[in-house]
Protein backbone atom coordinates (compact mmCIF):
# COMPACT_ATOMS: atom_id res chain seq x y z
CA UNK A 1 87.98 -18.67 141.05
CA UNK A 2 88.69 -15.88 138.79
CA UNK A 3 86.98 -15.49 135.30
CA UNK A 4 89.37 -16.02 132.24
CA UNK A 5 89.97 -13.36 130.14
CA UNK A 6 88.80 -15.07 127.38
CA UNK A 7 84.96 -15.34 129.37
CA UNK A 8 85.30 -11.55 130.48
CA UNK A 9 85.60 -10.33 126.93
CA UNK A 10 83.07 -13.14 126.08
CA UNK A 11 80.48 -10.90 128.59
CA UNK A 12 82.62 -7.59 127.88
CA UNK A 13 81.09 -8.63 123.96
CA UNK A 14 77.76 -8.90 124.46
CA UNK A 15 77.02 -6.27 126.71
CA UNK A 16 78.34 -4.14 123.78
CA UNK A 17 76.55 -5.67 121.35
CA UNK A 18 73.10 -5.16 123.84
CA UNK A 19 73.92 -1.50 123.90
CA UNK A 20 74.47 -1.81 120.30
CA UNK A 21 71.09 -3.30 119.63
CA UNK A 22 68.78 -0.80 122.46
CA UNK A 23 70.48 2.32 120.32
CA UNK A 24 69.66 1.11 116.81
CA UNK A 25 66.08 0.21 118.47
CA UNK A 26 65.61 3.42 120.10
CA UNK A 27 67.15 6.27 118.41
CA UNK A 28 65.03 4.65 115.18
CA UNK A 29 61.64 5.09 117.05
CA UNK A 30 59.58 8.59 117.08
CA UNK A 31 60.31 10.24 119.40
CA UNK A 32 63.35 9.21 118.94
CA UNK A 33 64.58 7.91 122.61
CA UNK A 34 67.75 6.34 124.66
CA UNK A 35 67.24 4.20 127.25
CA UNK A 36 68.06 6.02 130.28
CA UNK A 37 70.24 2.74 132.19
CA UNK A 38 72.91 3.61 129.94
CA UNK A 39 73.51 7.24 131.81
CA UNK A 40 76.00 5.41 134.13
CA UNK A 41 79.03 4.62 132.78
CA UNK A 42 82.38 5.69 135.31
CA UNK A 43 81.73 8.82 134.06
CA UNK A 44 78.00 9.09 134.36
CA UNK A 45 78.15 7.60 138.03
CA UNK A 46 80.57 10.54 138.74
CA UNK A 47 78.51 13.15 137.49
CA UNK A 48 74.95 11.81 138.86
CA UNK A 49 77.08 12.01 142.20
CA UNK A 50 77.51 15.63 141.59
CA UNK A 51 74.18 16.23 140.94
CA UNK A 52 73.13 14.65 143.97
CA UNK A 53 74.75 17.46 145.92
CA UNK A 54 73.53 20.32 144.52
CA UNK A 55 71.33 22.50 146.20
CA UNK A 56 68.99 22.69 143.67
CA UNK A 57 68.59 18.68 143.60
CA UNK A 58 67.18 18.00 147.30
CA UNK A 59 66.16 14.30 147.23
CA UNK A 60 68.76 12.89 148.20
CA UNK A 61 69.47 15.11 151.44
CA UNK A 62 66.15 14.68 152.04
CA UNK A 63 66.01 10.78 151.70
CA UNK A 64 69.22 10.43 153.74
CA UNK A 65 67.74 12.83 156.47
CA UNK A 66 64.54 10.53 156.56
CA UNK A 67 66.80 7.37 157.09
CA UNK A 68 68.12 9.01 160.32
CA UNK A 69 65.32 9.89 161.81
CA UNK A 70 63.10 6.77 161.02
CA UNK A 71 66.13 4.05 160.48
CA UNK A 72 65.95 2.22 163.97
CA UNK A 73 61.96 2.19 163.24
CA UNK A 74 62.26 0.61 159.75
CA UNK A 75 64.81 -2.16 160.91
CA UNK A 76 62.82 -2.99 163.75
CA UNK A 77 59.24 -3.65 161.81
CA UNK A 78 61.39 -6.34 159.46
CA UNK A 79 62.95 -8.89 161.90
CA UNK A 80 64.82 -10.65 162.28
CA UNK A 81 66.82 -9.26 159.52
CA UNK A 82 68.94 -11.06 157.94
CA UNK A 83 69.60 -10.01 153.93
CA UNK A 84 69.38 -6.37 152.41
CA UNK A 85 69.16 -6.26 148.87
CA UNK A 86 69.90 -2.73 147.11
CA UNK A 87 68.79 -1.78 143.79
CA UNK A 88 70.95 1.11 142.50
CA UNK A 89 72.99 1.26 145.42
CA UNK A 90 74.59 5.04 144.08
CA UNK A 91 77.57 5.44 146.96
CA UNK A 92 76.30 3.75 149.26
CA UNK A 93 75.60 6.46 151.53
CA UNK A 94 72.10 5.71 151.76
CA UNK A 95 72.38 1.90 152.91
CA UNK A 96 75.34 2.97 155.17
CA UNK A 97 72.88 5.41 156.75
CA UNK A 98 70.84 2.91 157.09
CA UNK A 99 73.04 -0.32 158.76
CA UNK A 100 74.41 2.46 161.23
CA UNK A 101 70.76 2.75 162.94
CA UNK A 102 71.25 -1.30 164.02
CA UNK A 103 70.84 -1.63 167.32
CA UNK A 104 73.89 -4.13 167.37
CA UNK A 105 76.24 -5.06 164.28
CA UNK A 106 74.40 -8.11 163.89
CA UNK A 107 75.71 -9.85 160.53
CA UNK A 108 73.77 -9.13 157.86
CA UNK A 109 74.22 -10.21 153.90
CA UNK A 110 74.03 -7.24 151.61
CA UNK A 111 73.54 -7.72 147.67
CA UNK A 112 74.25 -4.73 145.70
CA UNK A 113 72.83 -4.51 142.41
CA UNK A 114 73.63 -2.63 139.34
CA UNK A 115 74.68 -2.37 135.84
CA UNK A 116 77.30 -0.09 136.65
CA UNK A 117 80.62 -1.27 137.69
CA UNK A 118 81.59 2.25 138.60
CA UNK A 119 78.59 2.50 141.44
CA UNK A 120 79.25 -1.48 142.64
CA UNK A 121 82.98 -0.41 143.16
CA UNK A 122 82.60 3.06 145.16
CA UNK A 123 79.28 1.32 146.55
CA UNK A 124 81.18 -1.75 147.95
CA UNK A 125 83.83 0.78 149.19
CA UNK A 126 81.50 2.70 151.51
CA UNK A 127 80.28 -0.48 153.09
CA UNK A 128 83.23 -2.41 153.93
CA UNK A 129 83.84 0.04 156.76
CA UNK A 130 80.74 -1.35 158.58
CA UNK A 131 81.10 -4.30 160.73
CA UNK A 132 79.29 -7.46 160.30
CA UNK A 133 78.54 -6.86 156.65
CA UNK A 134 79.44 -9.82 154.14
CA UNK A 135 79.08 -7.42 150.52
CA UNK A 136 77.52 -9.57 147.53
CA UNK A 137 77.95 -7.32 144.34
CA UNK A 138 75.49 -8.25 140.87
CA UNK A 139 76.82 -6.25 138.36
CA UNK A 140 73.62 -6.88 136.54
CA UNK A 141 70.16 -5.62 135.56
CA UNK A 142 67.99 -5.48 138.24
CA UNK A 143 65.78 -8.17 137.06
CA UNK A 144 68.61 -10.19 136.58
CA UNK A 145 70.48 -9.32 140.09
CA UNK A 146 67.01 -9.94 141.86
CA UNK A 147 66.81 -13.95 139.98
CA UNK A 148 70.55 -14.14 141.37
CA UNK A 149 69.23 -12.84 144.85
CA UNK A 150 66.49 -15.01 145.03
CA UNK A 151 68.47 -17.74 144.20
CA UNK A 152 71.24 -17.55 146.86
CA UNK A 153 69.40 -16.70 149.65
CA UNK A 154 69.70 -19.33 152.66
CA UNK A 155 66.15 -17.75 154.06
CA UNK A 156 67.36 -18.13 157.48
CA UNK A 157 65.61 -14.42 158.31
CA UNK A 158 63.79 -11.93 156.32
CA UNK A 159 64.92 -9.63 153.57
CA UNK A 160 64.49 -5.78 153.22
CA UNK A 161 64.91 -4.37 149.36
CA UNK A 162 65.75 -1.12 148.98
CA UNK A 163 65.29 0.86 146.02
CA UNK A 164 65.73 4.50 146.87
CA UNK A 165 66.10 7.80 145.55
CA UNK A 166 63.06 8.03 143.12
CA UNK A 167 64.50 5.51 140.98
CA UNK A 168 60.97 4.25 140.82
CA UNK A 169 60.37 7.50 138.41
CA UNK A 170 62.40 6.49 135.85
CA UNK A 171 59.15 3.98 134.36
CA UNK A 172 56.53 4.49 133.31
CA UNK A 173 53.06 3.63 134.83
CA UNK A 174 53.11 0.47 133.32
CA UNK A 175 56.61 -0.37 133.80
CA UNK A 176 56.54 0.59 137.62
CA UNK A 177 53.82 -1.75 137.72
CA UNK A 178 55.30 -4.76 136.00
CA UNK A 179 58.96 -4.04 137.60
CA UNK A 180 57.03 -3.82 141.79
CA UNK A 181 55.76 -7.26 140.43
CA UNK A 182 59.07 -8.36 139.86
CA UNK A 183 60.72 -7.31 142.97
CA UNK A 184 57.48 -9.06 144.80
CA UNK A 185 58.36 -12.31 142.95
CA UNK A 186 61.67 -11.98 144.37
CA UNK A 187 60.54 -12.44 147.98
CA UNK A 188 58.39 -14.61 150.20
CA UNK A 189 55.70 -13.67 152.21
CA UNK A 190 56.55 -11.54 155.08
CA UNK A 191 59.65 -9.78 153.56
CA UNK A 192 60.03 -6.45 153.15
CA UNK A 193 60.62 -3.49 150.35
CA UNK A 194 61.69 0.16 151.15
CA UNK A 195 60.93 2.64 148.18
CA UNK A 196 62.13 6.36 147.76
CA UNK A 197 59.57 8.67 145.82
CA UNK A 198 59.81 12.01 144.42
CA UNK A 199 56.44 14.16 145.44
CA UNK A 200 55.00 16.50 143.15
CA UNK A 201 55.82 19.99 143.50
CA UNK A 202 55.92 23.67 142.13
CA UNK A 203 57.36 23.61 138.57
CA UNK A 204 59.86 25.97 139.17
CA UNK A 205 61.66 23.45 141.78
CA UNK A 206 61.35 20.73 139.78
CA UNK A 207 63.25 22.25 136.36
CA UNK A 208 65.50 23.45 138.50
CA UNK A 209 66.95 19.96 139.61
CA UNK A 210 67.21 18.39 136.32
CA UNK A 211 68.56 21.66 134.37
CA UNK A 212 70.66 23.29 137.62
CA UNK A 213 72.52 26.78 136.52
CA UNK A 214 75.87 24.88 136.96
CA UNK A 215 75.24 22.76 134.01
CA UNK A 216 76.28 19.38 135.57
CA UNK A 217 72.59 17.70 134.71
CA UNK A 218 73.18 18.89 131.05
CA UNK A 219 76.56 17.32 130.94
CA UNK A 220 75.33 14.31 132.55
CA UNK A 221 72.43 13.95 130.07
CA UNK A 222 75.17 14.61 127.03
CA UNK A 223 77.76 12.35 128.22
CA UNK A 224 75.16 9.70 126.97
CA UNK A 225 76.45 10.98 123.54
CA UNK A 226 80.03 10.66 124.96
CA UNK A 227 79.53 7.00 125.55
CA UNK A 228 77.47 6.10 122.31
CA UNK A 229 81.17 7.79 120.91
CA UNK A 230 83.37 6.21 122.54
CA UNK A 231 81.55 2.64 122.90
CA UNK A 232 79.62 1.82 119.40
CA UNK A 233 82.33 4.14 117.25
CA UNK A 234 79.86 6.73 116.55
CA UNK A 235 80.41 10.78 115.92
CA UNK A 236 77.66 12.87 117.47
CA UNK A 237 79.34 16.05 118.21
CA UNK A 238 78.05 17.50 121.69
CA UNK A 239 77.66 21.02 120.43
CA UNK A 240 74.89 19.90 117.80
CA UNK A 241 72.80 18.78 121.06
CA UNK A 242 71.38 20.82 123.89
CA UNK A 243 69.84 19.73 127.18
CA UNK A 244 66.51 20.81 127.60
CA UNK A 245 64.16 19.68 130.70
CA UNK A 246 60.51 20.20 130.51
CA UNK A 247 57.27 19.35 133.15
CA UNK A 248 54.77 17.63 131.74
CA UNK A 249 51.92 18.70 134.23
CA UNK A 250 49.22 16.08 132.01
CA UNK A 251 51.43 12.87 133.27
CA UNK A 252 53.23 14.16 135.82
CA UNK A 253 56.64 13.90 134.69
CA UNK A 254 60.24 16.06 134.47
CA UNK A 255 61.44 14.82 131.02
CA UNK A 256 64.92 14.96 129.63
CA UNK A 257 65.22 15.72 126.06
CA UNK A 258 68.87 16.27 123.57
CA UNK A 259 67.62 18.51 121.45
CA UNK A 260 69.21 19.38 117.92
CA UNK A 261 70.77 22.74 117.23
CA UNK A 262 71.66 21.98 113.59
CA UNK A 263 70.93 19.47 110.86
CA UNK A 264 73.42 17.08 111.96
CA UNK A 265 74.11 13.59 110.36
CA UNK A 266 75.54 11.16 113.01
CA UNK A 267 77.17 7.33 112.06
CA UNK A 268 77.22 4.41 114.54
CA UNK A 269 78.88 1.30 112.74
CA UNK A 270 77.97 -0.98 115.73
CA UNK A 271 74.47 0.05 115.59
CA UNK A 272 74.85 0.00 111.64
CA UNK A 273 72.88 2.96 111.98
CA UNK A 274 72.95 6.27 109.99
CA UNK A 275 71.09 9.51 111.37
CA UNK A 276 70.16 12.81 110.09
CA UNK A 277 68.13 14.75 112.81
CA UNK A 278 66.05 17.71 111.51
CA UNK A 279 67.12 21.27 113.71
CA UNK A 280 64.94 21.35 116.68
CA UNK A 281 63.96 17.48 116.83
CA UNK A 282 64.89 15.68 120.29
CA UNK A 283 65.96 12.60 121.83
CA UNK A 284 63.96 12.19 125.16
CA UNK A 285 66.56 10.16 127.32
CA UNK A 286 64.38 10.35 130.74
CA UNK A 287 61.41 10.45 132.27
CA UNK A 288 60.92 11.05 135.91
CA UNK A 289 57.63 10.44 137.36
CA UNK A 290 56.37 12.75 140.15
CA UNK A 291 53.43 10.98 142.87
CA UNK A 292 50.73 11.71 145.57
CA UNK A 293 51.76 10.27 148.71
CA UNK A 294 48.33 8.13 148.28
CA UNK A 295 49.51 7.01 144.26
CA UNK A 296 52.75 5.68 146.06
CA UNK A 297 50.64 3.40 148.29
CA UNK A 298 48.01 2.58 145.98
CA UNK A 299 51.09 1.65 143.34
CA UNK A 300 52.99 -0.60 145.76
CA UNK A 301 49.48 -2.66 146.65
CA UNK A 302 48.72 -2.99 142.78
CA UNK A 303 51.70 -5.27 143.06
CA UNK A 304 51.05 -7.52 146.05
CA UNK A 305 52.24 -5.12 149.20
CA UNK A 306 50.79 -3.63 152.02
CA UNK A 307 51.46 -0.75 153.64
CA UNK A 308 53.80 -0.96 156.75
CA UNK A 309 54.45 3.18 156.78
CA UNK A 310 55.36 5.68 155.19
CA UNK A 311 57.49 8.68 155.84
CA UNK A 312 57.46 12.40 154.44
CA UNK A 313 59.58 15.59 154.44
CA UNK A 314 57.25 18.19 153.38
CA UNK A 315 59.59 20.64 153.17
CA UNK A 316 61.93 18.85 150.30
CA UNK A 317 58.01 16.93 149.21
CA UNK A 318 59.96 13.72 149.50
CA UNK A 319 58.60 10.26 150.81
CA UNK A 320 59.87 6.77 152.09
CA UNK A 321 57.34 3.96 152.34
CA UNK A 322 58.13 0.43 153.76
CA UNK A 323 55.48 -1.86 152.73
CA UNK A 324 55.30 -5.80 153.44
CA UNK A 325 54.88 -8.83 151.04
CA UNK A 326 51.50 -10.54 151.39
């Protein structure tokens, strides 16, 4: 049965009014901040595609490489398989890469979860060329697609989460540690979770894959401004704002920051918020955390795992590590 129109601008509502509510809450705070979730709108998705394919941004080639070398390995340790749950399912490359190392298109239930209904779309698109896959899309927050997941699962097998690409970087110590917990409460003993993790490395490669000479990382980080437009009714104007991305060595972190040019004053009525940034202040819009092979581990046990294996390319300082619930 199909949603009435009258519930999807019901949800359509208060989505908007949740965006609404994070901005005024955020951009009010010092530093002032954005919540980085809200990158990927249709747009957003588009551009964080791009990004993924330049050659200054190597995690992703490096990820997908490691799924086809060590794919048939990681479905064998969890069976018999019988869900995959991805957080932040991107394209769907990734998971694709993955379901074509099966020995045999054995059906398998796939749950894709994320906030963006670009992503769940071009996601969902990728995978319906694979046989034996019945596609489950949660356009949702990941807590809230994992409660759904939970939920519907029959439990006839044993489930594999993914979250890949260093998605895992975008929280803090503190909030990696309280979000593993979640995805452990999600699954029963014996399941399994696959996690992508960015590796520290020189400084020079790192700010040069989140401020790449082609400018598509700045326009992705200023499109946030496009949406806060275009969405709550406000009027930053983009060429008040610069992209700047700095290491910070002491908590091992590339951070994102708007920063202002001017003296700008920016209205959003649906944030009933009014703004004057001083020339020079910044809005930090993301954080991603770099790790130790050994911090990866040690994170993922904090929160009720153990260590099946892990996987590195040394070259792009990139790891995969499939750990176990207990």
């Amino acid at each position: 049965m199909r949603p009435s129109v009258a519930y999807a601008n019901r949800i359509g509502a208060l989505e908007r009014q949740a965006f609404a509510d994070d901005i005024a809450y955020y951009l009010t705070r010092s530093p002032r901040q954005l919540p980085s979730r809200y990158f990927y709108d249709a747009l957003g998705s588009a551009l964080f595609e791009a990004i993924c394919e330049l050659p200054w941004y190597d995690i992703t080639r490096a990820e997908r490489a490691l799924l086809e070398r060590h794919g048939a390995d990681i479905l064998a340790r969890v069976q018999p398989l019988s869900t995959l749950v991805e957080l932040g399912p991107g394209s769907g490359d990734k998971l694709a890469t993955l379901l074509d190392a099966r020995p045999s298109p054995r059906p398998v239930t796939v749950h894709l979860i994320d906030v963006s209904a670009a992503a769940l779309s071009l996601s969902g698109r990728t995978l319906a060329e694979i046989d034996g896959v019945d596609i489950v899309p949660h356009q949702a927050t990941y807590e809230a697609g994992l409660s759904e997941t939970a939920a519907r699962s029959a439990r006839c097998g044993r489930t594999l989460t993914l979250f890949l690409g260093s998605n895992i970087g975008n929280f803090d110590p503190p909030g990696a540690d309280a979000f593993l917990r979640g995805i452990r409460a999600s699954l029963v003993s014996g399941d399994a979770l696959l996690i992508g993790a960015d590796l520290v490395k020189p400084e020079r490669n790192l700010l040069l894959a989140y401020d790449d000479p082609l400018g598509i990382t700045a326009a992705f980080n200023r499109n946030l401004l496009v949406r806060i437009n275009r969405e709550l009714g406000a009027d930053f104007a983009l060429e008040d704002f610069a992209h700047r991305a700095l290491w910070n060595p002491q908590h091992s972190r590339v951070e994102m920051h708007l920063v202002s040019a001017a003296r700008p004053r920016v209205r959003i009525p649906a944030a009933s918020l009014d703004v004057t940034f001083e020339r020079g202040e910044t809005i930090w819009t993301e954080s991603s955390y770099k790790y130790e092979p050994d911090s990866v581990v040690e994170m993922l046990e904090r929160a009720g795992f153990r260590l099946v294996d892990q996987w590195i390319d040394e070259g792009a300082r990139f790891a995969i590590t499939l750990v176990e619930a207990v």
